[in-house]
Each structure stands twice: as C-alpha cells, then as structure tokens.
N, C-alpha and C. Protein backbone atom coordinates (compact mmCIF):
# COMPACT_ATOMS: atom_id res chain seq x y z
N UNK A 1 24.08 -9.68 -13.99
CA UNK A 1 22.88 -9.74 -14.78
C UNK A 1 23.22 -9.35 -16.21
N UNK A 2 23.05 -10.29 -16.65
CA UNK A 2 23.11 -9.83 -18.39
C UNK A 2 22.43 -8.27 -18.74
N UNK A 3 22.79 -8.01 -20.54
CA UNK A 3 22.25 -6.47 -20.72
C UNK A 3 20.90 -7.29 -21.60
N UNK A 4 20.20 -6.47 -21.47
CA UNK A 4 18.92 -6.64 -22.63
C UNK A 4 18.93 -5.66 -23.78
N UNK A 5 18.55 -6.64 -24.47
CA UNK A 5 18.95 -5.81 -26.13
C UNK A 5 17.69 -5.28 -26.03
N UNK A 6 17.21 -4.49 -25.49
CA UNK A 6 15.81 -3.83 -25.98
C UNK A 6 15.56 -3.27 -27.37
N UNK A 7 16.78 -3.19 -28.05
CA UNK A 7 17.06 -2.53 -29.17
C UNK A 7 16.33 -3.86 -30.88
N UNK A 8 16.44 -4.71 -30.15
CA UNK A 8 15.85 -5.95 -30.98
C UNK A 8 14.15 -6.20 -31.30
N UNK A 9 13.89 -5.40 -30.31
CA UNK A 9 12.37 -5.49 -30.07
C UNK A 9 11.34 -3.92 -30.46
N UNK A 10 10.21 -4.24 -30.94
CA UNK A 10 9.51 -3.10 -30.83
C UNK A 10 9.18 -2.09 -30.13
N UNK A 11 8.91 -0.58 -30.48
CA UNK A 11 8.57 0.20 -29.25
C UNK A 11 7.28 -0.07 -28.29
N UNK A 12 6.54 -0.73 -29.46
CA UNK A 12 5.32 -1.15 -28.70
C UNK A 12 5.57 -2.03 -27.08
N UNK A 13 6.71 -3.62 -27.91
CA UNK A 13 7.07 -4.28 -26.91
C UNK A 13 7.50 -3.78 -25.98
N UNK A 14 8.83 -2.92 -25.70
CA UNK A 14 9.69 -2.49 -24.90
C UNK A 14 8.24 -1.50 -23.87
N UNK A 15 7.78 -0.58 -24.60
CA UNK A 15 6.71 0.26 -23.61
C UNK A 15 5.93 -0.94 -22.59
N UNK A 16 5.21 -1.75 -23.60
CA UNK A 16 4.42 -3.27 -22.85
C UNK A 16 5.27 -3.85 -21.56
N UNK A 17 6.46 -4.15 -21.78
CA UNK A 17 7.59 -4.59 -21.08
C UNK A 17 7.65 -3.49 -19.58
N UNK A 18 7.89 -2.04 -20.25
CA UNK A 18 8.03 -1.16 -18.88
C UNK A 18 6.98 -1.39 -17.84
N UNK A 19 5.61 -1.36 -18.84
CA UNK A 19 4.41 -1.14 -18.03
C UNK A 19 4.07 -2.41 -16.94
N UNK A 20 4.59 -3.92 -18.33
CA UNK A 20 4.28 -4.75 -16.81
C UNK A 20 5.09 -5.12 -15.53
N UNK A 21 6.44 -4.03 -15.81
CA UNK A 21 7.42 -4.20 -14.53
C UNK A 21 6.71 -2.94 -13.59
N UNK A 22 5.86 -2.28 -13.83
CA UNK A 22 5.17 -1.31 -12.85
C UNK A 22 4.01 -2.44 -12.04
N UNK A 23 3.84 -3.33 -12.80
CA UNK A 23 2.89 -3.91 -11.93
C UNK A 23 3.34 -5.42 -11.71
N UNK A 24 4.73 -5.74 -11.71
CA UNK A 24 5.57 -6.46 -11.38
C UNK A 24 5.83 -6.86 -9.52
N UNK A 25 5.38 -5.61 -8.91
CA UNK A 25 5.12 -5.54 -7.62
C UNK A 25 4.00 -5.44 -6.83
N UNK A 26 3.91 -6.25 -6.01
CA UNK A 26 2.26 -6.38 -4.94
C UNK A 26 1.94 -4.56 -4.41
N UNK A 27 2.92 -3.82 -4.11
CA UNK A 27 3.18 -2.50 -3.14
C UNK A 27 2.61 -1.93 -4.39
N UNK A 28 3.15 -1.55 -5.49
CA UNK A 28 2.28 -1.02 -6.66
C UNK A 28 1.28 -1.42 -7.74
N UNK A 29 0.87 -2.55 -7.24
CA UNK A 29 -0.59 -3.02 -7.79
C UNK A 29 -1.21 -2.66 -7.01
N UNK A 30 -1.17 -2.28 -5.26
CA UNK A 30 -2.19 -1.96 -4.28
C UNK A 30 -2.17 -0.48 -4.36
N UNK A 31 -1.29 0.82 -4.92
CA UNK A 31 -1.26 1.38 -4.49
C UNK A 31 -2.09 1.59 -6.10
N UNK A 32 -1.94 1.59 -7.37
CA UNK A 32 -2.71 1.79 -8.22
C UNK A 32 -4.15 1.65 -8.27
N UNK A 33 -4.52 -0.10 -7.82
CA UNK A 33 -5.92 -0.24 -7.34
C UNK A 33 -6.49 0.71 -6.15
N UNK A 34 -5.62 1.53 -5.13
CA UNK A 34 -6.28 2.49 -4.14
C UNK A 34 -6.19 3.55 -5.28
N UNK A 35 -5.47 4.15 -5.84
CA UNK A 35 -6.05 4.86 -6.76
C UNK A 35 -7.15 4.95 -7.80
N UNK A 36 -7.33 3.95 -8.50
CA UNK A 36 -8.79 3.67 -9.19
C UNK A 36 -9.74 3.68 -8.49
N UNK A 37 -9.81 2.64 -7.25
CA UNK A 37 -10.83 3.08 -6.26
C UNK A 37 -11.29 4.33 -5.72
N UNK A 38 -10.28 5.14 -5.38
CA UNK A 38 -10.58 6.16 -4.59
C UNK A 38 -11.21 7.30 -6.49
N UNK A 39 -10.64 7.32 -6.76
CA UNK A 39 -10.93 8.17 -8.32
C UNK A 39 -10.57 9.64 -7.85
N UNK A 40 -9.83 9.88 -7.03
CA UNK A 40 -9.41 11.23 -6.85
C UNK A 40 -7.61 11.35 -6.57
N UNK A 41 -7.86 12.80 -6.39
CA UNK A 41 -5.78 12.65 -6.43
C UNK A 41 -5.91 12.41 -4.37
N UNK A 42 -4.83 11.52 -4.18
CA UNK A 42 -4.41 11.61 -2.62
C UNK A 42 -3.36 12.15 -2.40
N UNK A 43 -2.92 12.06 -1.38
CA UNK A 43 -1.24 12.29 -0.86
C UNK A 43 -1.11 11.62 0.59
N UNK A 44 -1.78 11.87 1.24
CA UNK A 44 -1.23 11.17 2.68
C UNK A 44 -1.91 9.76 3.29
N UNK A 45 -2.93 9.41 2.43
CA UNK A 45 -3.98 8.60 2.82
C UNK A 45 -3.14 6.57 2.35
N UNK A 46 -2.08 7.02 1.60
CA UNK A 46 -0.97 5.67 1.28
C UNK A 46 -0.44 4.99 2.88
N UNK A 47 -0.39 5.42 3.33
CA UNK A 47 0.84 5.24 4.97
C UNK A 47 -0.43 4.28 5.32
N UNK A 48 -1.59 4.96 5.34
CA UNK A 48 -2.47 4.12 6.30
C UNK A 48 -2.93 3.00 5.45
N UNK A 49 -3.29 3.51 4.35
CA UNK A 49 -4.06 2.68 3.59
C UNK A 49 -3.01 0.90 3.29
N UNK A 50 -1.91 1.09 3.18
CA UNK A 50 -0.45 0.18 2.65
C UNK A 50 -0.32 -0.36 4.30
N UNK A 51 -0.13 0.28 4.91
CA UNK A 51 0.84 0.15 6.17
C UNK A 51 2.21 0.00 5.87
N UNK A 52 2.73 0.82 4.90
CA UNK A 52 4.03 0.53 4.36
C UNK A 52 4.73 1.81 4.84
N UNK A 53 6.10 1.84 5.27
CA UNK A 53 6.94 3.07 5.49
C UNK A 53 6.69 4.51 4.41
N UNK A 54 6.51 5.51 4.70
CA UNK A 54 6.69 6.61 3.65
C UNK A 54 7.25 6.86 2.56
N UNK A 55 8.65 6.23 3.28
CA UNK A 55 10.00 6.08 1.98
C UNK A 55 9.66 5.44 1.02
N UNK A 56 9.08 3.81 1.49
CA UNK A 56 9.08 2.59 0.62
C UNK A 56 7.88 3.10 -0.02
N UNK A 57 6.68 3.84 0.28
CA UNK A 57 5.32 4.25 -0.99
C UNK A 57 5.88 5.46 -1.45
N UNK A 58 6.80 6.50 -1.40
CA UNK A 58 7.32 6.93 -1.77
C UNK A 58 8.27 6.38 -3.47
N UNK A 59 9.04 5.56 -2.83
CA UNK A 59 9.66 4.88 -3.98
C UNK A 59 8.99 4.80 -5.01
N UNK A 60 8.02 3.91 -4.37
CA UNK A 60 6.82 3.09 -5.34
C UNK A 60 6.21 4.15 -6.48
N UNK A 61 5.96 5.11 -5.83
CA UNK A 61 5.40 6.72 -6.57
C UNK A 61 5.97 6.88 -7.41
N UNK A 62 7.51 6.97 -6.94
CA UNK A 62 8.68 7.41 -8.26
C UNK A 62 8.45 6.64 -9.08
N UNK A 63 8.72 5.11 -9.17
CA UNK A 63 8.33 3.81 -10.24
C UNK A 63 6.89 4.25 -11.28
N UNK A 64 5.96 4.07 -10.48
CA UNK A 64 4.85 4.50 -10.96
C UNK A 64 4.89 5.83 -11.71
N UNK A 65 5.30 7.17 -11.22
CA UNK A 65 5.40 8.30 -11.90
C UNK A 65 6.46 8.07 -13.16
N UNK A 66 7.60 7.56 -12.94
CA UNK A 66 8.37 7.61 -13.98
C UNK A 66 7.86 7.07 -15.39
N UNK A 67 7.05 6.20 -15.65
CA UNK A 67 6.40 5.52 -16.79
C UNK A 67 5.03 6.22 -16.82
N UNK A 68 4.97 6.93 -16.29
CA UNK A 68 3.58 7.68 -16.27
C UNK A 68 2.17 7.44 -16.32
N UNK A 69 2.31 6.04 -15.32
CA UNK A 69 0.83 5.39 -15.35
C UNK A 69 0.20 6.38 -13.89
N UNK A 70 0.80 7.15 -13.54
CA UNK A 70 0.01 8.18 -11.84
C UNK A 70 0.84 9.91 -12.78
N UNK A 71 0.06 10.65 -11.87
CA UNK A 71 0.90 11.93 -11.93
C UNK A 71 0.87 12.65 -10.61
N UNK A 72 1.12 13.95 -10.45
CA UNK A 72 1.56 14.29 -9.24
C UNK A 72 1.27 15.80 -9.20
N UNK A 73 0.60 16.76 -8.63
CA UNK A 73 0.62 17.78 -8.54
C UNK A 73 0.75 18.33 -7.26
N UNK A 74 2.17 19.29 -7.30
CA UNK A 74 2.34 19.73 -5.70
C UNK A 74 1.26 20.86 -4.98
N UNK A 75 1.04 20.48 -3.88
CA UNK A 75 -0.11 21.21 -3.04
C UNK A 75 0.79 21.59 -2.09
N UNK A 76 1.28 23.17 -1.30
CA UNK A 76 2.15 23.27 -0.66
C UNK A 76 3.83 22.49 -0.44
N UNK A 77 3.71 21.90 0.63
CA UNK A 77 4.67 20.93 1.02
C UNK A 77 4.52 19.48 0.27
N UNK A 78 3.01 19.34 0.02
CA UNK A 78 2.57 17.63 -0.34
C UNK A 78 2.57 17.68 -2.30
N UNK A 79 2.68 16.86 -2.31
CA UNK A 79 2.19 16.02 -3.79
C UNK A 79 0.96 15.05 -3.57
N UNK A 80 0.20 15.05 -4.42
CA UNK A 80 -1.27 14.34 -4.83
C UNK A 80 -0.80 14.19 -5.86
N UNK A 81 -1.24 12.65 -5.63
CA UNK A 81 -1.29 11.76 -6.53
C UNK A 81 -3.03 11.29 -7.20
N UNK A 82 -3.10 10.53 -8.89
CA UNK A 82 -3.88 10.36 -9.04
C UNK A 82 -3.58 9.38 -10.43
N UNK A 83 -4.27 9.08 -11.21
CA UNK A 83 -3.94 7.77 -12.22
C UNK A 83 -4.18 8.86 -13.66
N UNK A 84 -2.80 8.57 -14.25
CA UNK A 84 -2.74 9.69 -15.37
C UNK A 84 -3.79 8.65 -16.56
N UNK A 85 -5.14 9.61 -17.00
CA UNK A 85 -5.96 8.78 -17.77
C UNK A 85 -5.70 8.52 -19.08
N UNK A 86 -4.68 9.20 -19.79
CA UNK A 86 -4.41 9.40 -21.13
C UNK A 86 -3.30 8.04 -20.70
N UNK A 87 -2.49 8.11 -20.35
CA UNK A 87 -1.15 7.34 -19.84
C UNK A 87 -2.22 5.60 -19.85
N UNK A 88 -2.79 5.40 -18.76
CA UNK A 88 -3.52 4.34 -17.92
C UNK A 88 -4.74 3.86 -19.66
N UNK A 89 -5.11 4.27 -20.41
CA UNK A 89 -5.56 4.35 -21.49
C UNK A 89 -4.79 3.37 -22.44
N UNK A 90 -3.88 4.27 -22.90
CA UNK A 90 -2.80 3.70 -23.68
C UNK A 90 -1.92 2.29 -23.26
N UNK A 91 -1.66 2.19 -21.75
CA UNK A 91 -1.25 0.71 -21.46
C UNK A 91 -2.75 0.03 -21.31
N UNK A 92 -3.90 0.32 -21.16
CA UNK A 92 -5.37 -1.10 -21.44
C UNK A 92 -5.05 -1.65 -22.69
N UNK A 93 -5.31 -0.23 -23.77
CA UNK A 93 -4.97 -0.88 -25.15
C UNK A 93 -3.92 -1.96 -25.41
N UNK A 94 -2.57 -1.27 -25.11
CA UNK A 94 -1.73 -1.96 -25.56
C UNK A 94 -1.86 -3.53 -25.15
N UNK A 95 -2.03 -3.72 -23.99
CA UNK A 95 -2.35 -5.20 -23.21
C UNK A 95 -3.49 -6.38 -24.00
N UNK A 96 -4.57 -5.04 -23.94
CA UNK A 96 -5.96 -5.72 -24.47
C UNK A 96 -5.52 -6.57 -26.07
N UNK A 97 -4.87 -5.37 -26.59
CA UNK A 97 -4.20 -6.02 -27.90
C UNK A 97 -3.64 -7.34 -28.04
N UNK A 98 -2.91 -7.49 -27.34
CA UNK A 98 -2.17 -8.90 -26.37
C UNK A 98 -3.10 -10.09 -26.44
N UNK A 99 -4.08 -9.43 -25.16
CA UNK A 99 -4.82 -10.65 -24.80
C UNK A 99 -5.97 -10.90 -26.17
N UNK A 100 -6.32 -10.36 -26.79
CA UNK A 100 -7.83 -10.33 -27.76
C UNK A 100 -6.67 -11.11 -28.71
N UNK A 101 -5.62 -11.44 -29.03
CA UNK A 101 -4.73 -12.49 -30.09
C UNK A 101 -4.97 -13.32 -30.13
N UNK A 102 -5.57 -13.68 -28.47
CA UNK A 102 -6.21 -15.82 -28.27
C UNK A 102 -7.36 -15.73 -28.83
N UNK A 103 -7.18 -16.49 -29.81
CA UNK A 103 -8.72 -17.26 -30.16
C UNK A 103 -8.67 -18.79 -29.42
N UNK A 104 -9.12 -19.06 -28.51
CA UNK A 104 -9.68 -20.35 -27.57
C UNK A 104 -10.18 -21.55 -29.03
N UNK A 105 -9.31 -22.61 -29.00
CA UNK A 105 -8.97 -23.29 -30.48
C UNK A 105 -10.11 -24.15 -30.01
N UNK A 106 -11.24 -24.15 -30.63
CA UNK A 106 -12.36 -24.93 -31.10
C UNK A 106 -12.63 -26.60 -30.85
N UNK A 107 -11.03 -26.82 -31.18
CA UNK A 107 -11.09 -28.35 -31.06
C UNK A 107 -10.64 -28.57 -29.90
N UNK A 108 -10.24 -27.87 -28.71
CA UNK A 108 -10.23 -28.39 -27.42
C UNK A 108 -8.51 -27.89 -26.75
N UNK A 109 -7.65 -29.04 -26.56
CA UNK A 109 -6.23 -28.71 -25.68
C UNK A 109 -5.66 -28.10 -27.56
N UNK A 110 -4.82 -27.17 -27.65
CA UNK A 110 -3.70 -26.49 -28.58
C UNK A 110 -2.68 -27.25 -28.45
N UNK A 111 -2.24 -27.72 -27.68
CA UNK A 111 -1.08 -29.05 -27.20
C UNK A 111 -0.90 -30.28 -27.40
C-alpha cells in the first residue's frame, strides 16, 4: 500500500479524512447510532445489542475512542461508553461545511 502524504493537505482535511474512516465501517456506524439513541453512557448492553464478539466491539471502541468521537469512563472492572459532545460537534461542523458548498445549479444536470 502506498504512503499518504497527509502532509500536502489541510488539518481541517486530514481531521475530515480520520473522522470519515470512523464511520468507514457498518460495526461502528451501529455502534455510534446505539449510542445517540440510547443518550446515555453503556458498557455491556453492545454484545447484545451488535451480536458481535466482545473483542470485535471492543476494537471498534478503541477506533472510535482514539479520534474521540465516544469517551469512556471506568466503573469498577467496566468502561461506559457514551458520544463525546464537544468531539461529535466539531466533526457535524466540519462535514456540514462540506456539504452546505453545493449550491444545486439552477439550470438543471452540472454535466
């Protein structure tokens, strides 16, 4: 696999870039949308909710935690999870920015 010059591109881009490889996967678009839904922190309620191995929503957590769209606070033995709002904020914007660029061209096909 080739290297990527991330170094060519903006911080804006490169952040944009991280965020949409977090939702690059079906396992962490479901596990984010059970988070918005639910609007509280979980921890054990993924296994059932996914039907996915521990390990593998596990992983997914790490992905997700590492770019800091979830956070994690340990409760005994467990971690709860929940959707970091300052974090989850800052990637709408950045996106929305994105999409609000189309102006839908008046005279019909752009092509």
């Amino acid at each position: 696999m080739g290297v990527t010059k991330t170094e060519l591109f903006t911080d804006v881009q490169n952040h944009i870039a991280i965020a949409a490889k977090a939702f690059a996967h079906p396992a962490r678009v479901a596990i984010i949308q059970y988070l918005l839904k639910s609007n509280v922190c979980i921890n054990g309620d993924l296994v059932q909710e996914l039907g996915l191995a521990q390990a593998t929503i596990s992983q997914h957590l790490r992905e997700l935690k590492d770019i800091g769209i979830i956070q994690g606070t340990i409760e005994g033995s467990r971690i709860s999870y929940c959707i970091n709002p300052e974090r989850w904020a800052e990637i709408k914007n950045q996106f929305n920015e994105i999409f609000n660029q189309f102006a839908s061209p008046s005279s019909g096909d752009c092509c």
